[in-house]
C-alpha atoms as a PDB file:
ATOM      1  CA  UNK A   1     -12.773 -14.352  28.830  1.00  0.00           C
ATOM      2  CA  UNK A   2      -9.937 -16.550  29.038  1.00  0.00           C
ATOM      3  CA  UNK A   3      -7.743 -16.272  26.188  1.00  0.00           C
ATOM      4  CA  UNK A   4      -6.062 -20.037  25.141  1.00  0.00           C
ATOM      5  CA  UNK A   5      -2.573 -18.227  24.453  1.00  0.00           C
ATOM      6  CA  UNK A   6      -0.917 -14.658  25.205  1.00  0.00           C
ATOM      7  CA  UNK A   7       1.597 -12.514  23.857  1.00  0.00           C
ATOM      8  CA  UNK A   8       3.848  -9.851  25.298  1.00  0.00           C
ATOM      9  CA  UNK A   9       2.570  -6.905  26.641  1.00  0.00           C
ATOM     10  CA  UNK A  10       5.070  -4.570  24.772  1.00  0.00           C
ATOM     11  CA  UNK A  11       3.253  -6.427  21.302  1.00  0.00           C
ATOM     12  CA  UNK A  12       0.014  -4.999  22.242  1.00  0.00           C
ATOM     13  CA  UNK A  13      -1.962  -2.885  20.902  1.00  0.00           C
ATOM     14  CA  UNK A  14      -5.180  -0.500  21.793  1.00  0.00           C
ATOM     15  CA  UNK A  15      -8.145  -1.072  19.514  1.00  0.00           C
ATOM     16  CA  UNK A  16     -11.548   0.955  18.930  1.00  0.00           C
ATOM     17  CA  UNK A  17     -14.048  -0.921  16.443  1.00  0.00           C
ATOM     18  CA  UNK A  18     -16.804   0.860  14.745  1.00  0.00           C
ATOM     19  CA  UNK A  19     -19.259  -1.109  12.959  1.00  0.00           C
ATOM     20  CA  UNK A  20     -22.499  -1.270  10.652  1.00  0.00           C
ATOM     21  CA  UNK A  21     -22.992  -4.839  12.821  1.00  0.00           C
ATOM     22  CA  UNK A  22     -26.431  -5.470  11.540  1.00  0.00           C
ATOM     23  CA  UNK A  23     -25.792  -4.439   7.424  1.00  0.00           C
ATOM     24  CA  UNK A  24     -25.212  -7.817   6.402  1.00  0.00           C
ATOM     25  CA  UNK A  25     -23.714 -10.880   8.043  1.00  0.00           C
ATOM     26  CA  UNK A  26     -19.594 -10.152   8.237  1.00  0.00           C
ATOM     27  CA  UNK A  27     -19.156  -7.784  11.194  1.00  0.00           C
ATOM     28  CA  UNK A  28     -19.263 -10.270  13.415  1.00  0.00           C
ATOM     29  CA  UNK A  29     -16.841 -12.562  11.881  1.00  0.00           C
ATOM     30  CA  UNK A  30     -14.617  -9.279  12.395  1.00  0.00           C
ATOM     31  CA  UNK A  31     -15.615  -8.500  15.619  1.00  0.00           C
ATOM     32  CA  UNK A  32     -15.568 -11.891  16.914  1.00  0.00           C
ATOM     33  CA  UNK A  33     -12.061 -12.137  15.006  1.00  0.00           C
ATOM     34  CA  UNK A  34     -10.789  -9.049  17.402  1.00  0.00           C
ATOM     35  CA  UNK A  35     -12.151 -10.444  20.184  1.00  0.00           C
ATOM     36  CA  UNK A  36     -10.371 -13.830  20.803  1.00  0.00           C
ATOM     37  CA  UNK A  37      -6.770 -11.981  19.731  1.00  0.00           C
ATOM     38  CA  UNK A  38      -4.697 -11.525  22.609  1.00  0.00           C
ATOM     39  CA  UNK A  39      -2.490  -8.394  20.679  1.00  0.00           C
ATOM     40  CA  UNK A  40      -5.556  -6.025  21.287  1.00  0.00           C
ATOM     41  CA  UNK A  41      -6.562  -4.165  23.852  1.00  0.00           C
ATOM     42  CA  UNK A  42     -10.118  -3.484  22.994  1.00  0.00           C
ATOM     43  CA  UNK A  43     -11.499   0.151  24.286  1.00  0.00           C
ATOM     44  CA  UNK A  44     -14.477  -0.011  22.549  1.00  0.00           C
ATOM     45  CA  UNK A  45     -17.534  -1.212  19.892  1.00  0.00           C
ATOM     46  CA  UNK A  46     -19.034   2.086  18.442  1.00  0.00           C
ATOM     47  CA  UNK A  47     -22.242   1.085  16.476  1.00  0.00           C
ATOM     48  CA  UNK A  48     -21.994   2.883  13.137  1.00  0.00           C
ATOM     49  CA  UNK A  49     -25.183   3.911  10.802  1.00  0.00           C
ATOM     50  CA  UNK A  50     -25.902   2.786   7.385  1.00  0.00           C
ATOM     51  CA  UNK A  51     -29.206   4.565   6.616  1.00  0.00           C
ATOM     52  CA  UNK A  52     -29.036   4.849   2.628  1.00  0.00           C
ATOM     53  CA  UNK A  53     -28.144   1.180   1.929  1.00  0.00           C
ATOM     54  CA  UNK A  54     -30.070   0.681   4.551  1.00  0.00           C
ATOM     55  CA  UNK A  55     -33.005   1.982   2.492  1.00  0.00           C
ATOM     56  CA  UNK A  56     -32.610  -0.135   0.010  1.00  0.00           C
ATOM     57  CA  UNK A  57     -33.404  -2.698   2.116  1.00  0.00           C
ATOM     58  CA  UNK A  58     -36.733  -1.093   3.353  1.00  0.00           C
ATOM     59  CA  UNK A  59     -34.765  -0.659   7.158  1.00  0.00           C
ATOM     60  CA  UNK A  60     -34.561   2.224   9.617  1.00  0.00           C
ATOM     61  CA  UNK A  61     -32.904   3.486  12.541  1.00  0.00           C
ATOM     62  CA  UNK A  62     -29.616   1.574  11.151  1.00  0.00           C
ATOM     63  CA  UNK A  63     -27.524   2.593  13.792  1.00  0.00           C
ATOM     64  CA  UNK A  64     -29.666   1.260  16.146  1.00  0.00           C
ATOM     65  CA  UNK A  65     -29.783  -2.235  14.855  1.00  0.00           C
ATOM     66  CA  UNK A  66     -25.674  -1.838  14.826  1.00  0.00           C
ATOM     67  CA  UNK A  67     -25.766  -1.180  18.351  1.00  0.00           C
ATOM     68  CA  UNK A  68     -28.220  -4.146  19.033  1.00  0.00           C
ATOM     69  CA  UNK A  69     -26.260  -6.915  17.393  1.00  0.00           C
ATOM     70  CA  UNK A  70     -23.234  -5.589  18.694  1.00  0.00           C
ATOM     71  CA  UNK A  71     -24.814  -5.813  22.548  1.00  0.00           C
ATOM     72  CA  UNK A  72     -26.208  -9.307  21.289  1.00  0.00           C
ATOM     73  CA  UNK A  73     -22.738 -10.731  20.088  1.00  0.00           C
ATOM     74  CA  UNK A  74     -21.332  -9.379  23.439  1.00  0.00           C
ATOM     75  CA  UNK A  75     -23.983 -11.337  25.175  1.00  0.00           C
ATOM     76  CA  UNK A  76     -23.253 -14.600  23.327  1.00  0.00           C
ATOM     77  CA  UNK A  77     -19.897 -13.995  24.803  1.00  0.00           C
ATOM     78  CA  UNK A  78     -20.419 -13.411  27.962  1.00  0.00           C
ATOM     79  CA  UNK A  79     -18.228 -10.180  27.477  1.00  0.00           C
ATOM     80  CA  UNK A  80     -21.353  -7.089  28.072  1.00  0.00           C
ATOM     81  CA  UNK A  81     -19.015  -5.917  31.619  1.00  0.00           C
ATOM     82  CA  UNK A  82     -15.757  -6.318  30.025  1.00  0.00           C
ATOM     83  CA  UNK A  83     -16.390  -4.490  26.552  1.00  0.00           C
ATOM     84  CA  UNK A  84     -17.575  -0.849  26.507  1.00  0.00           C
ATOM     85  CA  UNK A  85     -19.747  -0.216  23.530  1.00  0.00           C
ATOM     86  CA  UNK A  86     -21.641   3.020  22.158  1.00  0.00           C
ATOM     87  CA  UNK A  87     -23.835   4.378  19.951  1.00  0.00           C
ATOM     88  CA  UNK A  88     -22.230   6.399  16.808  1.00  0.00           C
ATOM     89  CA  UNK A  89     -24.043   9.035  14.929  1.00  0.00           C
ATOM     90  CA  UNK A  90     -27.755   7.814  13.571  1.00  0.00           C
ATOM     91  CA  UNK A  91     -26.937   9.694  10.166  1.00  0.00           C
ATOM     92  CA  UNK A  92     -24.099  10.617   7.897  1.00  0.00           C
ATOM     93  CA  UNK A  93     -22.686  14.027   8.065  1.00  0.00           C
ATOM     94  CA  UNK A  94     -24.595  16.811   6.235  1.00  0.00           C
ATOM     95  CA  UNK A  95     -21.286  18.350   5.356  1.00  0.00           C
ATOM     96  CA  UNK A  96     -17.862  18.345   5.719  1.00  0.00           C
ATOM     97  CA  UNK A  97     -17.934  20.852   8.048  1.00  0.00           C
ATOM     98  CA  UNK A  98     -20.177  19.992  11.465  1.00  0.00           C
ATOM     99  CA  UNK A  99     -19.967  16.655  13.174  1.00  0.00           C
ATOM    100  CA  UNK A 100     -22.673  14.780  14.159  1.00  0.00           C
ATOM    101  CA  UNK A 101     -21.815  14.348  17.982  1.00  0.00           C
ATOM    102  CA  UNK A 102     -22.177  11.064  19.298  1.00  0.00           C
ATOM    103  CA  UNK A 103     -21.099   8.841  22.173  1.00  0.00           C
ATOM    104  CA  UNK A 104     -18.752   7.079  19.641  1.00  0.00           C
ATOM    105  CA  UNK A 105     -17.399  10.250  18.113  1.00  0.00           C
ATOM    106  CA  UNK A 106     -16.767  11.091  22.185  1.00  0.00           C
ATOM    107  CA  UNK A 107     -15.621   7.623  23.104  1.00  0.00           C
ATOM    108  CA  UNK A 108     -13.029   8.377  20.012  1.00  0.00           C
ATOM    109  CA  UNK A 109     -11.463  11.710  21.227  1.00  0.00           C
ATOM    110  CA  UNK A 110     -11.320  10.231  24.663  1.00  0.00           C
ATOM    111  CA  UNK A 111      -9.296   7.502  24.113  1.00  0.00           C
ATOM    112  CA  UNK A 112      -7.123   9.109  21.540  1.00  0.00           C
ATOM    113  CA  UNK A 113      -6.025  11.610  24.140  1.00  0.00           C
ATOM    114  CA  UNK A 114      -5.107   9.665  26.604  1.00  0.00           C
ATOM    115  CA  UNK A 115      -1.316   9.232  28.192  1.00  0.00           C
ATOM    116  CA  UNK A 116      -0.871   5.518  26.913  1.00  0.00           C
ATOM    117  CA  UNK A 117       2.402   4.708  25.412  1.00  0.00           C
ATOM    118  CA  UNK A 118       0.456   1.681  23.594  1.00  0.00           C
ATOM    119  CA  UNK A 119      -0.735   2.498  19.933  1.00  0.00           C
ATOM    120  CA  UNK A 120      -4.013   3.333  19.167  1.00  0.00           C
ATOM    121  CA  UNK A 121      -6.194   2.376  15.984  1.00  0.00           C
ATOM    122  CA  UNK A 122      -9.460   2.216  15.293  1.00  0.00           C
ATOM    123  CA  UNK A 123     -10.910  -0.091  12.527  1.00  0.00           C
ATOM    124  CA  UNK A 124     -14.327   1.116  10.324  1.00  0.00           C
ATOM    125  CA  UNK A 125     -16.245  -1.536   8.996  1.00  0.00           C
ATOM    126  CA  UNK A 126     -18.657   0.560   7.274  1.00  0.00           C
ATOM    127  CA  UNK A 127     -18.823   4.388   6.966  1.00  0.00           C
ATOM    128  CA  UNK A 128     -16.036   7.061   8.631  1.00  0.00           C
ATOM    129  CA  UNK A 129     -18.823   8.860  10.065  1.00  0.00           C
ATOM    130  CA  UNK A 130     -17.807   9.059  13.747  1.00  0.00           C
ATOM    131  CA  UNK A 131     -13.997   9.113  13.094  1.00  0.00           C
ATOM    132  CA  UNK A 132     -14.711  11.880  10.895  1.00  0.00           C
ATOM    133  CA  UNK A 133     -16.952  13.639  13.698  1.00  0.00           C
ATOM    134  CA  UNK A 134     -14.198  13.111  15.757  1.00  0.00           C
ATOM    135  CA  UNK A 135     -11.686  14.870  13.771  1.00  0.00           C
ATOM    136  CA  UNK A 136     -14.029  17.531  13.584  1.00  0.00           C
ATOM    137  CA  UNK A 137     -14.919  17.953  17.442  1.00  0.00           C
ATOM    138  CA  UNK A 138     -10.995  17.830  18.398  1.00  0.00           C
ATOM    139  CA  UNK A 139      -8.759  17.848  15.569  1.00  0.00           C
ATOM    140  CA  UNK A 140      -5.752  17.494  17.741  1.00  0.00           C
ATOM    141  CA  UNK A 141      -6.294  13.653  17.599  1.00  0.00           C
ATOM    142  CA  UNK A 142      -5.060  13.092  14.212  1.00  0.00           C
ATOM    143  CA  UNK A 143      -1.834  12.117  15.284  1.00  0.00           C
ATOM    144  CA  UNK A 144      -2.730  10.121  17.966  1.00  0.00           C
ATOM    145  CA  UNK A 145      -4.035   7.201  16.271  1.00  0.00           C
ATOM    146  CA  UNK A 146      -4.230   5.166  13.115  1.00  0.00           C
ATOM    147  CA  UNK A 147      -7.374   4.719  11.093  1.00  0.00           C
ATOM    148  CA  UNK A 148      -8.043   1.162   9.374  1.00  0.00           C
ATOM    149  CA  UNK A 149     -10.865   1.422   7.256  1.00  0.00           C
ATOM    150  CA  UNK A 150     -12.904  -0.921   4.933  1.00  0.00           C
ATOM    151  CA  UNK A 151     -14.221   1.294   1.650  1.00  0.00           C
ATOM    152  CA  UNK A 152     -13.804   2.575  -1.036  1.00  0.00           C
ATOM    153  CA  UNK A 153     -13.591   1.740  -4.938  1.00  0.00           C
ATOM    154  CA  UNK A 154     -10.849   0.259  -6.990  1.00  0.00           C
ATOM    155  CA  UNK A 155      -7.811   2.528  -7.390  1.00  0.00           C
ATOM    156  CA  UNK A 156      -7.111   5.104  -9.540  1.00  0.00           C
ATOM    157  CA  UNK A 157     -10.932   5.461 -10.918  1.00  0.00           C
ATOM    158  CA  UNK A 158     -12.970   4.850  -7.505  1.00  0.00           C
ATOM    159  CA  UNK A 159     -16.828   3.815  -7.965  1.00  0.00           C
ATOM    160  CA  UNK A 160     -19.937   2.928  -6.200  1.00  0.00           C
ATOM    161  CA  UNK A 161     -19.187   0.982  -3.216  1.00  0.00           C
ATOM    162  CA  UNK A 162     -21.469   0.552  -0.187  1.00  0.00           C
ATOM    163  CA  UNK A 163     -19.452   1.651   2.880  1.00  0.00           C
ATOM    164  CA  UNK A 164     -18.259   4.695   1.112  1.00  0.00           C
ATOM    165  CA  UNK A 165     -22.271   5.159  -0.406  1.00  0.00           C
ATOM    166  CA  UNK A 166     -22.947   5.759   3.156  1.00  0.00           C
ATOM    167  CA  UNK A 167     -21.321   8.541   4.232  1.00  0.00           C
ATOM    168  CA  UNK A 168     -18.824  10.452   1.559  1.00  0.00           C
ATOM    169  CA  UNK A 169     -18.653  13.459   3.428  1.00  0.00           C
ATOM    170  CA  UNK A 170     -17.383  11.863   6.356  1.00  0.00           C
ATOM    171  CA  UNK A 171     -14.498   9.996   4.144  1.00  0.00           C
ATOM    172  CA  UNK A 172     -13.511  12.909   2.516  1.00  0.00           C
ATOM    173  CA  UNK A 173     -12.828  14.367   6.124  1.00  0.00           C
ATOM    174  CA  UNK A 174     -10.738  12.120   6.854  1.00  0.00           C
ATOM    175  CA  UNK A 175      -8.955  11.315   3.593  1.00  0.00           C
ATOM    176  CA  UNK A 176      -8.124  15.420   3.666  1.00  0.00           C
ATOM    177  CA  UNK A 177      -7.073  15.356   7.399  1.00  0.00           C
ATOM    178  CA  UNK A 178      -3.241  14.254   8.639  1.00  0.00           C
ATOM    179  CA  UNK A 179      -4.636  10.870  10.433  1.00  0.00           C
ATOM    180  CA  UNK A 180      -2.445   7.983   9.636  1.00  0.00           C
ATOM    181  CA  UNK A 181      -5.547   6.308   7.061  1.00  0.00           C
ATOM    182  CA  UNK A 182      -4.700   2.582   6.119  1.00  0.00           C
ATOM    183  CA  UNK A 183      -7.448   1.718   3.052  1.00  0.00           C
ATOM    184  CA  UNK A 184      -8.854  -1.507   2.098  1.00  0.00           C
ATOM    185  CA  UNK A 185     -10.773  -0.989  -1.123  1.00  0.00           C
ATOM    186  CA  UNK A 186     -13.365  -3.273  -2.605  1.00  0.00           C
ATOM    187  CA  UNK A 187     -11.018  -4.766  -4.753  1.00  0.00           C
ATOM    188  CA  UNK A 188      -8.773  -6.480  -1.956  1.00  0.00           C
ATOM    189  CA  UNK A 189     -12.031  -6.801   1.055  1.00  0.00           C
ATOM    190  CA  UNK A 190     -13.780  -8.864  -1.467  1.00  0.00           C
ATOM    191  CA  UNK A 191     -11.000 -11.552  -1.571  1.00  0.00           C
ATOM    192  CA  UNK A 192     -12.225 -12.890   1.859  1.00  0.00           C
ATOM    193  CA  UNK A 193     -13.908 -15.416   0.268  1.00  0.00           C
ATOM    194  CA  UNK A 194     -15.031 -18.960   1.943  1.00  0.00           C
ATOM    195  CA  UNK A 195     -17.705 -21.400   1.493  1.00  0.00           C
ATOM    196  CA  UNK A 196     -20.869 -22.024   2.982  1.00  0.00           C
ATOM    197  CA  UNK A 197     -19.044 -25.505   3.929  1.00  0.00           C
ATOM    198  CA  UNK A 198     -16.288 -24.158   5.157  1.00  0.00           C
ATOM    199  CA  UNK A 199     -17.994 -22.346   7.916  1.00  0.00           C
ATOM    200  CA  UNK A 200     -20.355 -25.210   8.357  1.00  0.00           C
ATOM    201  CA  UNK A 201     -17.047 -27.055   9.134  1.00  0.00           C
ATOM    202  CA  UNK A 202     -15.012 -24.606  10.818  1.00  0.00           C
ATOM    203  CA  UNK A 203     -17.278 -22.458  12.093  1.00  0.00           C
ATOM    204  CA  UNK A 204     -20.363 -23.641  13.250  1.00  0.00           C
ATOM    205  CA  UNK A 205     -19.031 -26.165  16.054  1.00  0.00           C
ATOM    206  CA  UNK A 206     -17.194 -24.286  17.961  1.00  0.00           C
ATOM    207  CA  UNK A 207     -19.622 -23.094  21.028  1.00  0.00           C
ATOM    208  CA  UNK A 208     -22.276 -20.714  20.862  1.00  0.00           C
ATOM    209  CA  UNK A 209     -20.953 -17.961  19.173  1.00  0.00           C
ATOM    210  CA  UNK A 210     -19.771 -20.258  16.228  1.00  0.00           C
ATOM    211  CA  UNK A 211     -23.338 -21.328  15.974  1.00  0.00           C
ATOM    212  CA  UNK A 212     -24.393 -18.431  16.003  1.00  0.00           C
ATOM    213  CA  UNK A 213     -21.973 -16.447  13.279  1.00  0.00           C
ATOM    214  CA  UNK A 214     -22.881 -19.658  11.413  1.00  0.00           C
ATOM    215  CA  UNK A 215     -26.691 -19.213  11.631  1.00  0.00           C
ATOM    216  CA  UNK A 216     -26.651 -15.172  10.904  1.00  0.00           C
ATOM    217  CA  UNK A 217     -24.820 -15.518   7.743  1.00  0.00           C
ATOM    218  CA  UNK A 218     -27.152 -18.622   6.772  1.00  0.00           C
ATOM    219  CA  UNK A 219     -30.179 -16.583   7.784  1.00  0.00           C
ATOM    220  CA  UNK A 220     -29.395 -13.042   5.812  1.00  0.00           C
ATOM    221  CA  UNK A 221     -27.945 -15.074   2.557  1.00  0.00           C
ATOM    222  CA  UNK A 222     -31.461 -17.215   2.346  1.00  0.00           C
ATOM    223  CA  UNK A 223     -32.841 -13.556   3.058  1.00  0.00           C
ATOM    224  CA  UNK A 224     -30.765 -11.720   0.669  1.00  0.00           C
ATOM    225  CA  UNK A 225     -31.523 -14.600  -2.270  1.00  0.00           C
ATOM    226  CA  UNK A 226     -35.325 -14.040  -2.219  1.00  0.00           C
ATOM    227  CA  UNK A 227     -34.811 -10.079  -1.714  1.00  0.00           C
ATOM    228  CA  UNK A 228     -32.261  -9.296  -4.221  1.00  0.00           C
ATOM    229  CA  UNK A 229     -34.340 -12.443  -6.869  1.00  0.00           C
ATOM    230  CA  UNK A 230     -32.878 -10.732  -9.787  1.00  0.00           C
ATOM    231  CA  UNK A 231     -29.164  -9.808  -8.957  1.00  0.00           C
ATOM    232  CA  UNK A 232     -26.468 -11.953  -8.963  1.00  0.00           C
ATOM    233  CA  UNK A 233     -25.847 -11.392  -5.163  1.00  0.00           C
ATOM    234  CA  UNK A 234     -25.607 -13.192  -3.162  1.00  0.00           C
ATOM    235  CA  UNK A 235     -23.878 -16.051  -5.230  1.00  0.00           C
ATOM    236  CA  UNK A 236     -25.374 -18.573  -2.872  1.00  0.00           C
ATOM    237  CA  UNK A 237     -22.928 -21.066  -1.411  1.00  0.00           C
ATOM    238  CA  UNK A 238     -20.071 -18.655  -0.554  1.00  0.00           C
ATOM    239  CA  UNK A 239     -19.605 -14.843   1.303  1.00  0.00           C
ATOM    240  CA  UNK A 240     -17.209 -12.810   1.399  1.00  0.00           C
ATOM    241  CA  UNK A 241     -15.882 -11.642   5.205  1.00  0.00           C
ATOM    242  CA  UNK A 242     -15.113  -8.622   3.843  1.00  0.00           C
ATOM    243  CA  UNK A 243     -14.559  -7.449   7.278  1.00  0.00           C
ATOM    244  CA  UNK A 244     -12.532  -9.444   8.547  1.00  0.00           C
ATOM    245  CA  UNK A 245      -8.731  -7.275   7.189  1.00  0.00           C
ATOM    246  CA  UNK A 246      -9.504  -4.820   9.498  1.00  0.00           C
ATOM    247  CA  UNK A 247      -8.160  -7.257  12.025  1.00  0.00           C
ATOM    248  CA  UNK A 248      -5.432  -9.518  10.665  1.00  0.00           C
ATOM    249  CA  UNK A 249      -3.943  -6.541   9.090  1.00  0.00           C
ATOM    250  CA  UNK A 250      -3.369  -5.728  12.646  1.00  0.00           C
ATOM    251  CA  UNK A 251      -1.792  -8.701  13.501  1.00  0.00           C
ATOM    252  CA  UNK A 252       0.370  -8.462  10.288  1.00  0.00           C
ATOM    253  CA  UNK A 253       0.763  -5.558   8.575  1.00  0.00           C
ATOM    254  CA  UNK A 254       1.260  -6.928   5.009  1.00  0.00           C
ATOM    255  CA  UNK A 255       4.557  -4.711   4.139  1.00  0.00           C
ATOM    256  CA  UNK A 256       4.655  -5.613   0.882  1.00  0.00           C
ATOM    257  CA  UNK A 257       0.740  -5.483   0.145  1.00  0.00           C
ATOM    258  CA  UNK A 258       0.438  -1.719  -0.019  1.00  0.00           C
ATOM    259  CA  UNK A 259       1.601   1.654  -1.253  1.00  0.00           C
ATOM    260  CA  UNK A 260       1.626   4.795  -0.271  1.00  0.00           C
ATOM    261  CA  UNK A 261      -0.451   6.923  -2.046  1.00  0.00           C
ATOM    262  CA  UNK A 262      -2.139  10.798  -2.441  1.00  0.00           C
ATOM    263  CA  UNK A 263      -5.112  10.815  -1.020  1.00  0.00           C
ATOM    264  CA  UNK A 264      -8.179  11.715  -3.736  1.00  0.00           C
ATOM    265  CA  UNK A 265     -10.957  13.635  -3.131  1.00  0.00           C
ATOM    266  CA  UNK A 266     -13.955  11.598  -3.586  1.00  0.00           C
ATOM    267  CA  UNK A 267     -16.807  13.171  -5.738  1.00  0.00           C
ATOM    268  CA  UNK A 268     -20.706  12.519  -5.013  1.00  0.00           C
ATOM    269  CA  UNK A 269     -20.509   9.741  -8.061  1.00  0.00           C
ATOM    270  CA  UNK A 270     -17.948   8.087  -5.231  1.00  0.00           C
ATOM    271  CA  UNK A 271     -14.991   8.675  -8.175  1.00  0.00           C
ATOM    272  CA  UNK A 272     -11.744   9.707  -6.955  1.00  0.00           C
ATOM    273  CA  UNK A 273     -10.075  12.991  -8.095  1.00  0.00           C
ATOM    274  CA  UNK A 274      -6.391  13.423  -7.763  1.00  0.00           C
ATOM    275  CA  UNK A 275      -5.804  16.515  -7.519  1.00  0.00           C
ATOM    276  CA  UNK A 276      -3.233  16.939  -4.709  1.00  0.00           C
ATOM    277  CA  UNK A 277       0.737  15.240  -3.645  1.00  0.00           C
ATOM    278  CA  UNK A 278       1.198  16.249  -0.369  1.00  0.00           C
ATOM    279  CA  UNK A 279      -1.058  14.132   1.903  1.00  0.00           C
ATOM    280  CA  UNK A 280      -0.499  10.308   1.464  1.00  0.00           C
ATOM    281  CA  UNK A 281      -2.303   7.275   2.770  1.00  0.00           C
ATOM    282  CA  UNK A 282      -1.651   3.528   3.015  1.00  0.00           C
ATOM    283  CA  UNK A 283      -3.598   2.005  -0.034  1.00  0.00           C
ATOM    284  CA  UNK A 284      -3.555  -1.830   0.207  1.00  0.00           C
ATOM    285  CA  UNK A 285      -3.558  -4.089  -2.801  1.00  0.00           C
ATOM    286  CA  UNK A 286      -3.278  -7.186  -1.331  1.00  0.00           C
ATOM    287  CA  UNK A 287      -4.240  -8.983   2.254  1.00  0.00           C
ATOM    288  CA  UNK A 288      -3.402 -12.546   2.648  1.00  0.00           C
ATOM    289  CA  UNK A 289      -6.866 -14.154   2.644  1.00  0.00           C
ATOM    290  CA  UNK A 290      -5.272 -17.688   4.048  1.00  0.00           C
ATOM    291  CA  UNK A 291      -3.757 -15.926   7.168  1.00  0.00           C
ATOM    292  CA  UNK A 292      -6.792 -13.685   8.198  1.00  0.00           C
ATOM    293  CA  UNK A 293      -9.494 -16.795   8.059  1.00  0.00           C
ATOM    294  CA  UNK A 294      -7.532 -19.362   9.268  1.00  0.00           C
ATOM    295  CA  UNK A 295      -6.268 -17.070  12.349  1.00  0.00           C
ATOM    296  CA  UNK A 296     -10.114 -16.740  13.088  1.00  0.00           C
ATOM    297  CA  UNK A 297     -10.931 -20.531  12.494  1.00  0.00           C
ATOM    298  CA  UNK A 298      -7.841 -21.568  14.867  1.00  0.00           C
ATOM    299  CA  UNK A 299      -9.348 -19.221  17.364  1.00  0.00           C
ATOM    300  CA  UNK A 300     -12.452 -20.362  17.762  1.00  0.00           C
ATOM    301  CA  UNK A 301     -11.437 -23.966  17.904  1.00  0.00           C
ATOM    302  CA  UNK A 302      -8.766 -23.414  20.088  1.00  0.00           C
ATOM    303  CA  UNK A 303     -11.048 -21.282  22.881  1.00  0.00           C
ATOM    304  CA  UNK A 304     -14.355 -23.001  22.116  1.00  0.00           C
ATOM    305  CA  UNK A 305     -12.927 -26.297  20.784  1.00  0.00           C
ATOM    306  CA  UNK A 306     -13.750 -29.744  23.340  1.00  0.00           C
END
């Protein structure tokens, strides 16, 4: 795919996405996002499970459906030779202690340990479950590349949240190993917010893949409304591409929307417990919502735009 703009090749960076594609309807804002940004060289889409929300919604073999709409966005995009893409682990971890081995968890260690002066990080949109495989299967990794994930509940008290729901053995993993770990909790993710509109505006025109990021939100919020009757989600005429900081937090690292923090442990209620000082992580508190949708918008109109 021809990008409409470049950048330097020393800017670059190497870039592994794992993703619960098919959990709702902002993965592929995210994915389409990393996609049309000329900073990343991408080494891989590693479809990630989300069986127990998955449950919820009365759906199976999670992973599965990840891997699909990841192959399907691909295809949209004419990208299925250029893009590798694999199959994570089809359940969470059943302890802290064995990986679930998976093409993704492999893909993961592979990449990490490979002689390439250009940085590596890899970006969860849903649960750590293969990065925290693959800190199990070779834990010489950890300081080979920097983890971006989407999860976890407000700071300092933690709480329910869905990506973490899906796999807290697998973040407690890797909040307890030495990986460089930038988190965005629920707090700051849900910021992303736009308008139905909007995306009618600046979305939907812009070739097929617009239409069809367009249509797949459209189709899961009319979906979700009827499914969830009672609930006050989905509000309706907005979403939030919750996703989508995983990426432009790449681009721009927000140095004054974070601090470092000690990692908690993370109890089965999905609280955090801080009971340690030594091991710190990158806890963000704010990403600039303006910059990380509008980069995407200007994307897609600039590469897709008549």
């Amino acid at each position: 795919m021809k990008r409409p703009f470049d950048i330097p090749e020393s800017k670059k960076i190497r870039l592994i996405i794992n993703t619960d594609a098919k959990n709702e309807a902002d993965d592929q804002f995210a994915i389409v996002h990393a996609l049309l940004s000329p900073r990343f060289r991408i080494k891989g889409i590693i479809a990630a499970q989300f069986e127990k929300t998955g449950s919820m919604m009365n759906r199976k073999d999670t992973m599965r459906q990840s891997y699909d709409e990841i192959e399907k966005v691909l295809s949209i995009m004419n990208l299925q030779e250029e893009v590798p893409y694999f199959q994570g682990a089809a359940a969470a971890l059943g302890n802290e202690a064995q990986p679930v081995v998976s093409e993704g968890a492999e893909a993961i260690v592979r990449e990490a340990m490979k002689d390439d002066a250009a940085p590596l990080y890899a970006v969860f949109l849903g649960p750590l479950t293969d990065m925290a495989a693959a800190l199990l299967m070779e834990p010489r990794i950890a300081d080979r590349l920097t983890v971006v994930w989407i999860g976890g509940g407000h700071w300092p008290l933690g709480g329910w949240e869905y990506n973490l729901l899906n796999d807290i053995h697998a973040a407690n993993v890797v909040f307890q190993s030495s990986v460089q770990l930038w988190q965005v909790p629920h707090t700051v993710y849900t910021t992303m917010r736009v308008s139905i509109a909007e995306l009618m505006y600046k979305v939907k025109p812009y070739g097929e893949i617009g239409e069809y990021l367009f249509q797949q939100l459209m189709d899961f919020n009319n979906w979700a409304a009827e499914a969830f009757a009672d609930s006050p989600w989905p509000k309706g005429e907005m979403w939030s591409l919750g996703d989508s900081p995983a990426i432009s937090l790449l681009l721009d690292d927000h140095e004054y929307g974070y601090e470092n923090k000690p990692a908690p442990r993370i109890s089965e209620e999905m609280a955090y417990i801080h009971d340690q000082q030594a091991r710190m992580i990158r806890v963000y508190h704010y990403v600039d919502a303006r910059f990380t949708l509008e980069d995407l918008f200007a994307k897609l109109a600039l590469t897709y735009g008549s």
